[in-house]
C-alpha atoms as a PDB file:
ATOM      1  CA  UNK A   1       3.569   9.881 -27.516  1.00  0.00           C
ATOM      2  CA  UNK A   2       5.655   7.519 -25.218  1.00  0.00           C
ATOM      3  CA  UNK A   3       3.835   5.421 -23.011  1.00  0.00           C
ATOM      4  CA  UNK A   4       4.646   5.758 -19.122  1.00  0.00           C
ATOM      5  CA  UNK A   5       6.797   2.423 -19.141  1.00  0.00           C
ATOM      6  CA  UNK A   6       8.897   4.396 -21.623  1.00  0.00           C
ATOM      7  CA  UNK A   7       9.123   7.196 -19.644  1.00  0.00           C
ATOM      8  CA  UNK A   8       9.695   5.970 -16.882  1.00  0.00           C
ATOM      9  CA  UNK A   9      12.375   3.587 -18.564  1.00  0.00           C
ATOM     10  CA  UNK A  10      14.305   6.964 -20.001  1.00  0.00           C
ATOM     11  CA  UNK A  11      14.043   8.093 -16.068  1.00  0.00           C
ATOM     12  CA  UNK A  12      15.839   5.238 -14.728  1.00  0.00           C
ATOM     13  CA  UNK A  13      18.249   4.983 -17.726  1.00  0.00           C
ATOM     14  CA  UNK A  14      19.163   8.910 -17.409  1.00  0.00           C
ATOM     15  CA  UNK A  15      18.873   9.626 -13.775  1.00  0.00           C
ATOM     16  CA  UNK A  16      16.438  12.463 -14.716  1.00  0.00           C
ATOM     17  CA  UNK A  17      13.098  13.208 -13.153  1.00  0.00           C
ATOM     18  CA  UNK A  18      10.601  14.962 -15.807  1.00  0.00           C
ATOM     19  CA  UNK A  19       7.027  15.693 -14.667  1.00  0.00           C
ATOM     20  CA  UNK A  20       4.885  13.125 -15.922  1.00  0.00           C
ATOM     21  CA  UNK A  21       0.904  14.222 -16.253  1.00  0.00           C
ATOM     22  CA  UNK A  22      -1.386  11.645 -14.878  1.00  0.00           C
ATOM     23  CA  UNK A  23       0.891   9.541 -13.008  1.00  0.00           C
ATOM     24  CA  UNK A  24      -0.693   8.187 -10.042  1.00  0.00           C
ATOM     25  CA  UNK A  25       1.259   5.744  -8.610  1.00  0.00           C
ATOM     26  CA  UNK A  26      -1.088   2.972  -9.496  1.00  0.00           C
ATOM     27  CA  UNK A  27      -4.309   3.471  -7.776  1.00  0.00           C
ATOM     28  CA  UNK A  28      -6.210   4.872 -11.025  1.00  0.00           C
ATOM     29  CA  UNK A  29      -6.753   8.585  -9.644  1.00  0.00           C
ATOM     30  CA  UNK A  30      -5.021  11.795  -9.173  1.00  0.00           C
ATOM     31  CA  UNK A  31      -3.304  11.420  -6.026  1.00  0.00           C
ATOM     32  CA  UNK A  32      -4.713  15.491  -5.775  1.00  0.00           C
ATOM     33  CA  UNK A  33      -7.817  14.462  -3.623  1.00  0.00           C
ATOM     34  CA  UNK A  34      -6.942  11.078  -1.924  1.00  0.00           C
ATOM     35  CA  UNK A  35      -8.041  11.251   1.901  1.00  0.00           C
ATOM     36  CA  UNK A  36      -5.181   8.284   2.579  1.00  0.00           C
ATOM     37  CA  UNK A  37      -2.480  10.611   1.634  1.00  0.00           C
ATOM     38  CA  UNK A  38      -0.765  11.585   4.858  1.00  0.00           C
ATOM     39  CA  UNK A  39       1.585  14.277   4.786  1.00  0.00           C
ATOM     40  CA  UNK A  40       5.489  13.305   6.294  1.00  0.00           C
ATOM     41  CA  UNK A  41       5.659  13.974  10.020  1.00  0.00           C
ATOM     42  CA  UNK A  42       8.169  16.600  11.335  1.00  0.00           C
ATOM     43  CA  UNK A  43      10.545  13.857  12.535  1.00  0.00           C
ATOM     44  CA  UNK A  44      12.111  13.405   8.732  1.00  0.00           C
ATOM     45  CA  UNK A  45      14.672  16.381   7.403  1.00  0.00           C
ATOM     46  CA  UNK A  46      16.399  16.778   4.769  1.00  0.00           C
ATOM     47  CA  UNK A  47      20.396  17.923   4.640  1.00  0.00           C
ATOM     48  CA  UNK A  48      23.664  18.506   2.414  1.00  0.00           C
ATOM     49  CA  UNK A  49      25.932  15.879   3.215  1.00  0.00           C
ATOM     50  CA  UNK A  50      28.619  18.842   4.215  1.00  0.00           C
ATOM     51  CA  UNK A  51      27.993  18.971   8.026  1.00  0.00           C
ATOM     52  CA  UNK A  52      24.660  21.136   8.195  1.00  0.00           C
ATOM     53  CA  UNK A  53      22.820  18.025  10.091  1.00  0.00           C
ATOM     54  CA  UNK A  54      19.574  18.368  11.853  1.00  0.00           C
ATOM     55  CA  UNK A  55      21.887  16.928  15.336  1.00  0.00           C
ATOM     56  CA  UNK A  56      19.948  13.655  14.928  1.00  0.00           C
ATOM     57  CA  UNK A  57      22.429  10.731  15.248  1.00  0.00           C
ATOM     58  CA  UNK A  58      22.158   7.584  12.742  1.00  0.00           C
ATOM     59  CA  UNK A  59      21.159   4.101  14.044  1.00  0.00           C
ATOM     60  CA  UNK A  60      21.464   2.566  10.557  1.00  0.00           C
ATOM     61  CA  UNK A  61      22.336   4.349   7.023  1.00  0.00           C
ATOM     62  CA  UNK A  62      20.780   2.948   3.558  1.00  0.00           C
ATOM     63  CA  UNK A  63      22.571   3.988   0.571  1.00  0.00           C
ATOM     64  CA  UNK A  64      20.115   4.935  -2.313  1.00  0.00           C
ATOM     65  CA  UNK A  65      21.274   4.419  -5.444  1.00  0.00           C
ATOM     66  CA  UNK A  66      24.964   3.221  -4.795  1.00  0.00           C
ATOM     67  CA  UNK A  67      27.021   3.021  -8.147  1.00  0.00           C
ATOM     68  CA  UNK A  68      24.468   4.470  -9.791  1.00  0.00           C
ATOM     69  CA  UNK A  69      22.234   1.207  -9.813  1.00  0.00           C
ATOM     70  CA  UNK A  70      18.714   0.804  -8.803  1.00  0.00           C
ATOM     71  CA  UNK A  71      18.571  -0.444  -5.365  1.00  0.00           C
ATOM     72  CA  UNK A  72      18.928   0.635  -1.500  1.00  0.00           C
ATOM     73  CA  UNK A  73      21.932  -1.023   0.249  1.00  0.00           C
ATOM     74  CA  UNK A  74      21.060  -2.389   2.314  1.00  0.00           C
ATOM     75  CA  UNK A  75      17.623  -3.617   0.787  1.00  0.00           C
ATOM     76  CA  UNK A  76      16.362  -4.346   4.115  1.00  0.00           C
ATOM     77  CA  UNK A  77      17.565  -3.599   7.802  1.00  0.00           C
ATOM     78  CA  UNK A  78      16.311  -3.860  11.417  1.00  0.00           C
ATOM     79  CA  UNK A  79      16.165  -1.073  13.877  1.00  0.00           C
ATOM     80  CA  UNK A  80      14.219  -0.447  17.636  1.00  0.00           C
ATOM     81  CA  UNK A  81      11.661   1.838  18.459  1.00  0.00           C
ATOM     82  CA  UNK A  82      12.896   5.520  18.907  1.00  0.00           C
ATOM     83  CA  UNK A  83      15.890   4.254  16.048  1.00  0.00           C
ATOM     84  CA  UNK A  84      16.709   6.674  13.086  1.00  0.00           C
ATOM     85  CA  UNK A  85      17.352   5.676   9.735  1.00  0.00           C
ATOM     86  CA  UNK A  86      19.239   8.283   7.644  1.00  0.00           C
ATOM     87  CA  UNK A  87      19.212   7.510   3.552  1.00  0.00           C
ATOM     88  CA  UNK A  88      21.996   8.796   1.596  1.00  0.00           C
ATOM     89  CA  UNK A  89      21.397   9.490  -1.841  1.00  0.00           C
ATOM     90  CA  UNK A  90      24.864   8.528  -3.879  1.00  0.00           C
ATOM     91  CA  UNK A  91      23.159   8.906  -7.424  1.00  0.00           C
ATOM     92  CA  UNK A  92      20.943  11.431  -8.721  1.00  0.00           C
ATOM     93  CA  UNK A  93      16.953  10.704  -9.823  1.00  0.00           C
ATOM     94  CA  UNK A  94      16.089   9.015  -6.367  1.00  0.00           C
ATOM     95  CA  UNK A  95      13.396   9.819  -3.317  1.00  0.00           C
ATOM     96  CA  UNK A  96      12.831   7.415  -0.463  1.00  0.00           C
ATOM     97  CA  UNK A  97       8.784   7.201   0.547  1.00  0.00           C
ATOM     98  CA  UNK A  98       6.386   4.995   2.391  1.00  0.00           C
ATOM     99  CA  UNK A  99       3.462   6.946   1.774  1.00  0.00           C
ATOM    100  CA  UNK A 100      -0.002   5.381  -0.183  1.00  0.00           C
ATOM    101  CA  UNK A 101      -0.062   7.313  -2.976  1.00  0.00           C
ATOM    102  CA  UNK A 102       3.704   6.702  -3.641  1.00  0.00           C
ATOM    103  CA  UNK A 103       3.453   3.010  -5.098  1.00  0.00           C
ATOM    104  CA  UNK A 104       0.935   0.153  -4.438  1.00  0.00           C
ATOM    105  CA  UNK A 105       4.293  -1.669  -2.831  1.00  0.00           C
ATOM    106  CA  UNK A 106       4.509   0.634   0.427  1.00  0.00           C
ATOM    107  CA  UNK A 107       3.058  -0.841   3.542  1.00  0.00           C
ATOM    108  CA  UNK A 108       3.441   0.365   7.438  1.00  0.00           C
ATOM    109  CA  UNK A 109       2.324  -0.883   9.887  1.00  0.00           C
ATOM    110  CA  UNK A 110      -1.114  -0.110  11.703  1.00  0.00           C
ATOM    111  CA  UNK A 111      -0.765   3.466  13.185  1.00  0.00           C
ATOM    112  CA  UNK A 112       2.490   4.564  11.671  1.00  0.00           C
ATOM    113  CA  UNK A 113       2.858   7.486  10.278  1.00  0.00           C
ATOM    114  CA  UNK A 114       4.253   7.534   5.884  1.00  0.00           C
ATOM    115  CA  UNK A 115       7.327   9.099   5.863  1.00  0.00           C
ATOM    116  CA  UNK A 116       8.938  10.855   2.248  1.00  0.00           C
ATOM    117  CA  UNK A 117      11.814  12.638   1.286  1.00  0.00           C
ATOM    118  CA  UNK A 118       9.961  15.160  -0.514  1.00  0.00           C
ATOM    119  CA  UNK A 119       7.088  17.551   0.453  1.00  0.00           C
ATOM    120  CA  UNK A 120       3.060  16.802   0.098  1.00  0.00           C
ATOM    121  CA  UNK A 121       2.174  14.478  -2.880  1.00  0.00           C
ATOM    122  CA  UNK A 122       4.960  15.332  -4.833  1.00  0.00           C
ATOM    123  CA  UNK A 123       6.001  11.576  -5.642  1.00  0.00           C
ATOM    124  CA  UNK A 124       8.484  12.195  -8.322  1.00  0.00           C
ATOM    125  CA  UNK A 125      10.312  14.711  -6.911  1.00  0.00           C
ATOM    126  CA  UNK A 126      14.191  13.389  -6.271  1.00  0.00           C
ATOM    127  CA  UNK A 127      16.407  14.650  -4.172  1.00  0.00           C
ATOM    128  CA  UNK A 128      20.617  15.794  -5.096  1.00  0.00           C
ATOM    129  CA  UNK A 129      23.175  13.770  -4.711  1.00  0.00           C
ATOM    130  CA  UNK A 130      24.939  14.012  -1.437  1.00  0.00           C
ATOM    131  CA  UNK A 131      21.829  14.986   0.499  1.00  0.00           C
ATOM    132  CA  UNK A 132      20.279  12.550   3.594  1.00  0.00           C
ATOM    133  CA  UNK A 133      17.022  12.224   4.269  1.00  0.00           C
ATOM    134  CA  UNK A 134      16.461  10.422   7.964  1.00  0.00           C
ATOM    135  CA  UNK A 135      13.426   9.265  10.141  1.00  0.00           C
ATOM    136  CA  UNK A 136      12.684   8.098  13.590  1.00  0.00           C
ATOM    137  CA  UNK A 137      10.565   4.940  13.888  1.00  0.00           C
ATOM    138  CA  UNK A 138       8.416   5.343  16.810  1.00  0.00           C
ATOM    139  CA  UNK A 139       5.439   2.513  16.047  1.00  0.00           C
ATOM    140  CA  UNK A 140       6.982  -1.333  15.921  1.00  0.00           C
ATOM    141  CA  UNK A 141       6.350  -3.512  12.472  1.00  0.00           C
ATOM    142  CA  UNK A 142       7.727  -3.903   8.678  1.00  0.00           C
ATOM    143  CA  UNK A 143       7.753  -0.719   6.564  1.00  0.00           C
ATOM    144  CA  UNK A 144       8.405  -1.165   3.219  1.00  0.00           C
ATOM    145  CA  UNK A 145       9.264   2.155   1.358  1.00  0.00           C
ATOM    146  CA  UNK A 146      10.512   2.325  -2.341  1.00  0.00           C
ATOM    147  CA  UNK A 147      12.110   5.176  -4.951  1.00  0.00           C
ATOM    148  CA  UNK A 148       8.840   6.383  -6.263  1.00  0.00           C
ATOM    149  CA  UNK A 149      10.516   7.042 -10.129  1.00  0.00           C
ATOM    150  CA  UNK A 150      12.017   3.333  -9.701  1.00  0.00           C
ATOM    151  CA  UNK A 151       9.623   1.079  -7.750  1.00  0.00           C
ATOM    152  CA  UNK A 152       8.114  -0.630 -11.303  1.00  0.00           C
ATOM    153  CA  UNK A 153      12.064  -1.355 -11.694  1.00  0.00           C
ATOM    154  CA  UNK A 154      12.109  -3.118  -7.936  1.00  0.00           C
ATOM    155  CA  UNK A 155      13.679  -0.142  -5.951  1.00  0.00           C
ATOM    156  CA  UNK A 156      12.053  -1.180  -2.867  1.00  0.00           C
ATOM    157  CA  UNK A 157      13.383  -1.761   0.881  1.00  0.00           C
ATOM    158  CA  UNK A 158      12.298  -2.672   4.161  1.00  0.00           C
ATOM    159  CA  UNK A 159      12.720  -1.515   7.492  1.00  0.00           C
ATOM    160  CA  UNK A 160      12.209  -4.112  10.091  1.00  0.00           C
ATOM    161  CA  UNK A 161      11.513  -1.730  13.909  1.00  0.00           C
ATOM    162  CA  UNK A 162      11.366  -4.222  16.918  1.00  0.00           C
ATOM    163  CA  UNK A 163      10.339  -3.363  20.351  1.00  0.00           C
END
């Protein structure tokens, strides 16, 4: 049986998700019962990249996966309070999310909510090419989200909101 580094290897190499039993993110349980795990707030949406937005205008735009590689571009921006972010995913086998059960990597700041491109705990879930996912940063601080399938690969960014 593969190990998870090889699994997750074959992921990143094939731009595939597959369901992986027992993958936790790195805090040694099932992220099933975890009382830290927030669900997103109704601020995020996700949309086809052929005109059916949510009306929410863009302050900044991260491209996830851009020529296929394993990175946001840009890795890390700055925005104000009441700014949206919209990611656009340009490769397939990506998610964006901040929230604790995701990867030991994200961090928000004290009173923010986790946001994730995907529903509940579902951490490996990806979304298609050409969709966005945005959020509005209401609380100031650093949030540093990553691509849950690619964080152990250093898929990780940071949003900077100022006052």
């Amino acid at each position: 049986m593969p190990s998870r580094r090889q699994l997750l290897k074959a992921v990143g190499a094939t731009g595939f998700a597959l369901p992986l039993a027992g993958c936790s993110g790195g805090d040694g349980g099932d992220n099933g019962g975890d009382a830290t795990t927030q669900e997103p707030t109704a601020t995020e949406t996700t949309t086809t990249s052929e005109g059916e937005g949510d009306g929410q205008s863009s302050d900044a735009t991260v491209a996830v996966g851009p020529e296929k590689r394993l990175r946001f571009e840009p890795e890390d921006i700055e925005v104000a309070v009441g700014e949206t972010v919209v990611w656009e995913f340009e490769s397939p086998g990506h998610n964006v999310s901040s929230m604790p059960g995701a990867s030991p990597k994200c961090e928000k700041p004290e009173g923010a909510e986790p946001f994730a491109s995907y529903e509940g705990n579902e951490h490996f879930a990806v979304n298609e090419v050409g969709t966005t996912f945005s959020h509005t940063f209401d609380v100031a601080g650093e949030y540093v989200y990553v691509c849950t399938p690619h964080a152990g690969q250093g898929m990780v960014g940071t949003v900077t909101v100022t006052e």
